[in-house]
Protein backbone atom coordinates (compact mmCIF):
# COMPACT_ATOMS: atom_id res chain seq x y z
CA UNK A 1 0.00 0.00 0.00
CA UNK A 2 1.50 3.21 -0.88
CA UNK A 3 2.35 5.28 2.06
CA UNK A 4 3.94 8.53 1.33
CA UNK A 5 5.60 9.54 -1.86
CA UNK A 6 7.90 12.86 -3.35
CA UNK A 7 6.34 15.43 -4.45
CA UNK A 8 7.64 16.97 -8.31
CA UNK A 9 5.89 19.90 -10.50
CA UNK A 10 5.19 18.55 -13.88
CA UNK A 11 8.64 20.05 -15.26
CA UNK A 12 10.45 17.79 -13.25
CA UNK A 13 11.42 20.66 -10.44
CA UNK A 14 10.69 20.12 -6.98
CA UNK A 15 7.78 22.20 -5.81
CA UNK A 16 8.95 22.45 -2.31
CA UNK A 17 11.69 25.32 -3.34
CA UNK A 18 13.50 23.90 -0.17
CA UNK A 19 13.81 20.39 -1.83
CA UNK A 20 11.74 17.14 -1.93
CA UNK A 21 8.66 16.69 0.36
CA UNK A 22 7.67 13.47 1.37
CA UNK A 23 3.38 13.46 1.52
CA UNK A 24 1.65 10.78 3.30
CA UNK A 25 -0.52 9.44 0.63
CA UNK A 26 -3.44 10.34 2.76
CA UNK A 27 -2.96 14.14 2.72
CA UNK A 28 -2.71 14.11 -0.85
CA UNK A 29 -6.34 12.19 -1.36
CA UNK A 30 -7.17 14.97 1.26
CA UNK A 31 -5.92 18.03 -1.73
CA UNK A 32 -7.37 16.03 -4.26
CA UNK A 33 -10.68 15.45 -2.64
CA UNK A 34 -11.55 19.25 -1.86
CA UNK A 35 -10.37 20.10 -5.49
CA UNK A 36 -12.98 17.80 -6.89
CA UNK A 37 -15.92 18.91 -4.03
CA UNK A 38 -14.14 22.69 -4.10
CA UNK A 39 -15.57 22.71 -0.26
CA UNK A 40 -14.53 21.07 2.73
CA UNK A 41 -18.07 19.47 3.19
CA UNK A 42 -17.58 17.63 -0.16
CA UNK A 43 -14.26 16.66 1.20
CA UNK A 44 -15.13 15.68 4.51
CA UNK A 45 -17.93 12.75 2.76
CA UNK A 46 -15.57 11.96 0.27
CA UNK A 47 -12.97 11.05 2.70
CA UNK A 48 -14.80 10.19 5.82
CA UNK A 49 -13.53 12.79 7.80
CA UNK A 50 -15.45 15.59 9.71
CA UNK A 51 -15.05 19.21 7.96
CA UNK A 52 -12.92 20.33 11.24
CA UNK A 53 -10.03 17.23 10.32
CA UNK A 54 -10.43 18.06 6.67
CA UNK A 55 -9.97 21.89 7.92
CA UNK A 56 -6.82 20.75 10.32
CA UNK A 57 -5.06 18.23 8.15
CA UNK A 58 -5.04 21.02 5.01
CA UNK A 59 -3.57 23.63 7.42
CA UNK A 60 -0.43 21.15 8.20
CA UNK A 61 0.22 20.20 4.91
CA UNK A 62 0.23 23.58 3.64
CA UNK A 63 2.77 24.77 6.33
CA UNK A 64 4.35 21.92 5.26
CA UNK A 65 4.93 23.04 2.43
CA UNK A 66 4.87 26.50 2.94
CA UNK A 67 2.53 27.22 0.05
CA UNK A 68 -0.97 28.03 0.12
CA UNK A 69 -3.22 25.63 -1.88
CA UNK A 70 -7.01 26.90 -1.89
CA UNK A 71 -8.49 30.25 -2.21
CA UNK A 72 -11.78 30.85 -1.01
CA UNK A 73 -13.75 32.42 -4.05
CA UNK A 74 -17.63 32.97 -4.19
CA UNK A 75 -17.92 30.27 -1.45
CA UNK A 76 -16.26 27.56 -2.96
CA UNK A 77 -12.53 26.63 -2.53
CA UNK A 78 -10.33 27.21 -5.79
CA UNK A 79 -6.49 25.45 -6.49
CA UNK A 80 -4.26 28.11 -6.70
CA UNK A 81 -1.19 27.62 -9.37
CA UNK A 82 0.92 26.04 -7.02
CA UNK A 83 -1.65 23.39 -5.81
CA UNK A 84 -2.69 23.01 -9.61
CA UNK A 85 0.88 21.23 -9.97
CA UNK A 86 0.55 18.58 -7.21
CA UNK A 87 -3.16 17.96 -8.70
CA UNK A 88 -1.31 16.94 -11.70
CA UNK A 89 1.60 14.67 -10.21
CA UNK A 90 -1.65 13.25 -7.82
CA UNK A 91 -3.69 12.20 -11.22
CA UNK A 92 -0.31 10.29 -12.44
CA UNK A 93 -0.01 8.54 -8.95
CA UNK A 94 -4.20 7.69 -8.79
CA UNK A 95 -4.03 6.41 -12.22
CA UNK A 96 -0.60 4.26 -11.82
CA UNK A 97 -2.21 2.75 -8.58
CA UNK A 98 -5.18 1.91 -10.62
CA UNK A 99 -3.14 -0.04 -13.43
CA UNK A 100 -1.01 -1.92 -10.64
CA UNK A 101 -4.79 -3.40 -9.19
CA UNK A 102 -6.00 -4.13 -13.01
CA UNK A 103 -2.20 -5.41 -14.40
CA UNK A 104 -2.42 -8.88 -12.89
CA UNK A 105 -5.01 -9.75 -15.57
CA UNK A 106 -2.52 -9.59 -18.45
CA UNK A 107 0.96 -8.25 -18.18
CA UNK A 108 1.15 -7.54 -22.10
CA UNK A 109 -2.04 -5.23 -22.34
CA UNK A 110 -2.72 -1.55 -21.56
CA UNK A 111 -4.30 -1.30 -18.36
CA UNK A 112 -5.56 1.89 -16.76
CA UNK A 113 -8.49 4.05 -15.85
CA UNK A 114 -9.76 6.15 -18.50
CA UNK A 115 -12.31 9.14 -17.82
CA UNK A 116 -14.03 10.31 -21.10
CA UNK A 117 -16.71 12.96 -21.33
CA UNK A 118 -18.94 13.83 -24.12
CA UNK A 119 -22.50 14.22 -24.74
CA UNK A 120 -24.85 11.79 -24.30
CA UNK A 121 -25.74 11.51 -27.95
CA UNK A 122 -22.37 10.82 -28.67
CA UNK A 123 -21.91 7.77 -26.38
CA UNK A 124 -24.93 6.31 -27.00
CA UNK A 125 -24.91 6.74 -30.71
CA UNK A 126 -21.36 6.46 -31.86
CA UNK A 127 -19.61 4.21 -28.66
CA UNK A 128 -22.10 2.69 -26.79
CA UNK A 129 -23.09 -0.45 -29.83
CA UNK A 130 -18.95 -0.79 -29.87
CA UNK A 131 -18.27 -0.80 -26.45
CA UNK A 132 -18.58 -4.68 -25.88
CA UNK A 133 -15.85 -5.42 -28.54
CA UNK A 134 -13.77 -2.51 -27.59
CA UNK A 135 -13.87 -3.92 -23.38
CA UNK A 136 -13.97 -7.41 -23.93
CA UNK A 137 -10.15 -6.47 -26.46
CA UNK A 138 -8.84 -4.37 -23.51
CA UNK A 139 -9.52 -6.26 -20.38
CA UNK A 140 -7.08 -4.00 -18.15
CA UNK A 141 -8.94 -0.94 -19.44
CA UNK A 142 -11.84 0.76 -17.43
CA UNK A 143 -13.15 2.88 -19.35
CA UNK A 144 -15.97 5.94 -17.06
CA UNK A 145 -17.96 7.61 -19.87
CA UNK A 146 -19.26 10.76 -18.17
CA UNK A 147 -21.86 11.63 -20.51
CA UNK A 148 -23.53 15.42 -20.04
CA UNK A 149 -24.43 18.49 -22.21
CA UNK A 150 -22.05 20.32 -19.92
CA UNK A 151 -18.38 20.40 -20.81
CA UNK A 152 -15.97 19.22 -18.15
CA UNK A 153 -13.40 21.76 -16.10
CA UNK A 154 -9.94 20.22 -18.16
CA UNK A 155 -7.84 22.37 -15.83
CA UNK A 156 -9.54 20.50 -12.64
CA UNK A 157 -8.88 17.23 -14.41
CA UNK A 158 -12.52 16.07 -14.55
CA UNK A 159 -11.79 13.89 -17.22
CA UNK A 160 -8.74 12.26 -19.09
CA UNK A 161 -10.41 12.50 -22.42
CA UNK A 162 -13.44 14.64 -23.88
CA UNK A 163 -14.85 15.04 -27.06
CA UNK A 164 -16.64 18.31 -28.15
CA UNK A 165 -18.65 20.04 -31.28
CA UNK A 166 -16.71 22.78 -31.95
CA UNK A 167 -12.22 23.53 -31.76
CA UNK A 168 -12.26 25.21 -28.08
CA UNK A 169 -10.42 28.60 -28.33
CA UNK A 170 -8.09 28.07 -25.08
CA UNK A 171 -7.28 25.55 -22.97
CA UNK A 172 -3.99 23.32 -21.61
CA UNK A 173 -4.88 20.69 -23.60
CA UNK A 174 -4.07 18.53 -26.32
CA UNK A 175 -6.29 18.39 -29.30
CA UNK A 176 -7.32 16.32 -32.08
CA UNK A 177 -10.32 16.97 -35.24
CA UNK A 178 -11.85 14.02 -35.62
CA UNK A 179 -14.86 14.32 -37.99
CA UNK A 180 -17.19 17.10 -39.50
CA UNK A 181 -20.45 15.88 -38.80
CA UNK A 182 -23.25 16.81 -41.01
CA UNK A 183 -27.52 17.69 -40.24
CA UNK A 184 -30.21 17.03 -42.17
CA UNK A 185 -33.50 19.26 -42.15
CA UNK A 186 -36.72 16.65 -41.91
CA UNK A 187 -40.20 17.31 -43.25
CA UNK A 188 -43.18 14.78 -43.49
CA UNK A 189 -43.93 14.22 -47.57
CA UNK A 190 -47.54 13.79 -45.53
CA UNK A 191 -49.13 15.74 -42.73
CA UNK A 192 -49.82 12.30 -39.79
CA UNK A 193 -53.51 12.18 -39.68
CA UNK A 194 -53.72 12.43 -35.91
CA UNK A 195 -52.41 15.76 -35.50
CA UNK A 196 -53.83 18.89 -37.52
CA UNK A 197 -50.41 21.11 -38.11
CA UNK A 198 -47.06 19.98 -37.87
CA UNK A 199 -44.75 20.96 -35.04
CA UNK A 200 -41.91 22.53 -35.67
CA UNK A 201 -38.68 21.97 -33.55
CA UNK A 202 -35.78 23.78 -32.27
CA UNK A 203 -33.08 24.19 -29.76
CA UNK A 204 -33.32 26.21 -26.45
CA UNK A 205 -32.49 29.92 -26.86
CA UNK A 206 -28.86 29.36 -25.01
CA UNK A 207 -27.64 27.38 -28.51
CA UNK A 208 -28.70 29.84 -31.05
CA UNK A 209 -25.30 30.49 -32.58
CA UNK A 210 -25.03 26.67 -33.46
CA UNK A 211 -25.68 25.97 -37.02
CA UNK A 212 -28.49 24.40 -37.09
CA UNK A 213 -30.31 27.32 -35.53
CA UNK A 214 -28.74 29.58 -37.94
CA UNK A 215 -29.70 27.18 -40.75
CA UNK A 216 -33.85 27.69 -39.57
CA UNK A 217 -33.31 31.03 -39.45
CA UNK A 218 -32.05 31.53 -42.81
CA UNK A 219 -35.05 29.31 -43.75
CA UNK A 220 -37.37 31.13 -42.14
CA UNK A 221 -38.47 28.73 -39.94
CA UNK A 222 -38.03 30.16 -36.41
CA UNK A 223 -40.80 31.99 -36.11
CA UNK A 224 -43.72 28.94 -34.94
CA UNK A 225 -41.22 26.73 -33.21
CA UNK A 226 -43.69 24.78 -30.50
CA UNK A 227 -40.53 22.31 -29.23
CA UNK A 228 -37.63 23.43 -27.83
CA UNK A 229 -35.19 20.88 -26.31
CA UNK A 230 -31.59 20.28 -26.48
CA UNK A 231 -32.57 16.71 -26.33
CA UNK A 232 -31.81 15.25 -30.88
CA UNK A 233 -33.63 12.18 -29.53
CA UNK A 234 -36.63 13.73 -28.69
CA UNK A 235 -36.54 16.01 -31.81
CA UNK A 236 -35.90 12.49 -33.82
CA UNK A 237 -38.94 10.80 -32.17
CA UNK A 238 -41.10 14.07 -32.85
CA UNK A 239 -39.99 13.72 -36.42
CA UNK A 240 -40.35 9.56 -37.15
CA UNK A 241 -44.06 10.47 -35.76
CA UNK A 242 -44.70 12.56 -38.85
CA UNK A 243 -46.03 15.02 -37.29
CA UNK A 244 -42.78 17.36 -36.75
CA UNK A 245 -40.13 19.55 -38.45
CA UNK A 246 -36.76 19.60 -37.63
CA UNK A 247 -32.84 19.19 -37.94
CA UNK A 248 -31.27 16.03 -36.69
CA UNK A 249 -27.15 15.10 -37.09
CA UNK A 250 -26.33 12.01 -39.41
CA UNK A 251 -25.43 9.68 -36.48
CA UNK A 252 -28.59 10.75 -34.60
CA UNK A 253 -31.18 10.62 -38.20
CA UNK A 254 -29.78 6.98 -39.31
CA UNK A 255 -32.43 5.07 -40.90
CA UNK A 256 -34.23 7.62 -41.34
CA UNK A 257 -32.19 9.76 -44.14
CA UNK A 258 -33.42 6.59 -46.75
CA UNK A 259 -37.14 7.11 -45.65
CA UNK A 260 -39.24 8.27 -48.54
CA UNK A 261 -41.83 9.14 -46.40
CA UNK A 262 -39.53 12.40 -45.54
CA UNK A 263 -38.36 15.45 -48.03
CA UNK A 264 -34.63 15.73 -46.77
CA UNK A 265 -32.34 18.40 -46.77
CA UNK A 266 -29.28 18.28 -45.75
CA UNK A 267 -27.46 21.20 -44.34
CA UNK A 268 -24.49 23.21 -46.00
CA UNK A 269 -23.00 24.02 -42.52
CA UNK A 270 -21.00 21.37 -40.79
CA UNK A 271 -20.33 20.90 -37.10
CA UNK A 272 -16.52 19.95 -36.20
CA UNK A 273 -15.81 17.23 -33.48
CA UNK A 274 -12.73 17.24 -31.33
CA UNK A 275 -10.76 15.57 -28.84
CA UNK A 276 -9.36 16.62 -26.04
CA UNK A 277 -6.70 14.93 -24.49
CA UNK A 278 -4.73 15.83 -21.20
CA UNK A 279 -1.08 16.59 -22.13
CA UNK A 280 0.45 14.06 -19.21
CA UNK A 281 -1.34 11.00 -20.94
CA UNK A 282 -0.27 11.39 -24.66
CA UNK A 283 2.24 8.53 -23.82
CA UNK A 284 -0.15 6.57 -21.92
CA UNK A 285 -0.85 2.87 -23.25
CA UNK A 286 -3.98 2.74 -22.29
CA UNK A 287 -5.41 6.26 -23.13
CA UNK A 288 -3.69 5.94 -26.84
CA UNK A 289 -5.88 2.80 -26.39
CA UNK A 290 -9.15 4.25 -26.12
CA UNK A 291 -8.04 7.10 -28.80
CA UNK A 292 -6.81 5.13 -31.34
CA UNK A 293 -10.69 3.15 -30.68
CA UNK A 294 -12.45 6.97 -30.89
CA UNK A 295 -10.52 7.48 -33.98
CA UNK A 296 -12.08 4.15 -35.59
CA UNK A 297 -15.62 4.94 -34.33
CA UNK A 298 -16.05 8.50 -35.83
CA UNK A 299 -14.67 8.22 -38.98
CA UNK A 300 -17.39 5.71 -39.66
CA UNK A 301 -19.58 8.37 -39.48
CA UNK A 302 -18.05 10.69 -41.64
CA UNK A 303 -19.82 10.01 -44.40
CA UNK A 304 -23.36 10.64 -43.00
């Protein structure tokens, strides 16, 4: 069991400026812990500790160090620079302790713990019918999909891996295009019986600068939208009724971009997908893994 360890910034320096400090391994869950919670409370569960020994045990190890690791902003508690660089260092140690407990399995194989986060569409849709193949290849990979409409805090290390639509501007990140995905506008050739107008569909306000949107405004279409919802599934089911009109992606439309019953037009704009990657894991056997496997999946799709 590991018990204490040295503590290096990610360029190799000592962050102690006084030399090498040994951490009990407990302390640093303790950092890592009220990084992920940014609160002591969060900590305190996590952990099993009371806020006041969360509170106590942070004190010593930043005297300890002689660095201060939190800042208390807006009521929640925020890694300052310094602390950023032992959250780094702590992510290599959690994730090498993770392939030592997986590694007995086979020797020869990548093992690890990979975090990936995407949207929900995107797993289920493009991952999720490959998964089984992928797992059952890699048995010393586990693989945590996070799947949300929210995109992940990179600099807190909330995920390994993440795929977006749409090159982010900033970040300390790797990155990587992987397809231009492309949306089809869906109308009924014939108005569904049951309903007496068809319902058209949109996105919330918040994503009105996505294509898509743009594309029904330049159509003209915006003005009766009865749906709103972020949710492509629930546009798509809207649409297979007949009785809707709306924009779905490729991957999302499938069967239905051969369906007569539908006039479909398909979009000039284009949405670009991307993953991220954190920097310290672009040598990692097991996250080149799981990219070289994201790589496979989405180029299948880019010709939808």
């Amino acid at each position: 069991m590991l018990r204490s360890c040295s503590i290096y910034a990610s360029d190799g320096c000592e962050i102690a400026g006084a030399g090498v400090v040994n951490m009990n391994w407990d302390d640093l869950q303790i950092i890592a812990a009220v990084s992920r919670h940014q609160s002591f409370a969060g900590a305190a569960l996590e952990t099993g500790l009371n806020q006041t020994t969360v509170s106590r045990r942070l004190t010593r190890i930043q005297k300890q160090l002689d660095h201060v690791l939190f800042e208390a902003k807006n009521g929640i508690r925020v890694p300052t620079p310094y602390c950023e660089k032992i959250l780094a260092r702590i992510q290599i140690i959690e994730r090498e302790a993770r392939a030592i407990g997986l590694s007995s399995d086979s020797i020869s194989k990548p093992t690890g713990h990979v975090r990936l986060a995407m949207t929900s569409a995107l797993a289920e849709e493009i991952l999720a019918p490959y998964l089984a193949d992928f797992l059952g290849s890699n048995s010393g990979i586990c693989l945590e999909i996070q799947s949300s409409d929210r995109n992940v805090n990179f600099s807190k290390w909330e995920a390994d891996l993440a795929i977006r639509l749409g090159k982010p501007e900033r970040g300390a990140f790797l990155v990587r295009k992987l397809v231009d995905l492309s949306f089809y506008l869906f109308k009924p050739r014939n108005q569904n019986a049951a309903t007496s107008h068809t319902i058209m569909c949109a996105y919330p306000d918040e994503l009105d600068q996505t294509p898509e949107m743009r594309a029904l405004s330049r159509w003209g279409l915006r003005d009766n939208v009865q749906l709103k919802t972020a949710s492509t599934r629930i546009i798509r089911s809207i649409i297979k009724s007949r009785s809707g009109v709306g924009i779905l992606p490729g991957f999302i439309a499938g069967e239905l971009l051969d369906d007569k019953s539908f006039v479909v037009t398909r979009l000039e704009e284009r949405r670009e997908c991307w993953l991220l990657i954190q920097p310290h894991l672009k040598e990692d056997d097991a996250t080149r893994q799981v990219i070289g496997w994201i790589d496979e999946r989405f180029k299948s799709f880019s010709q939808l």
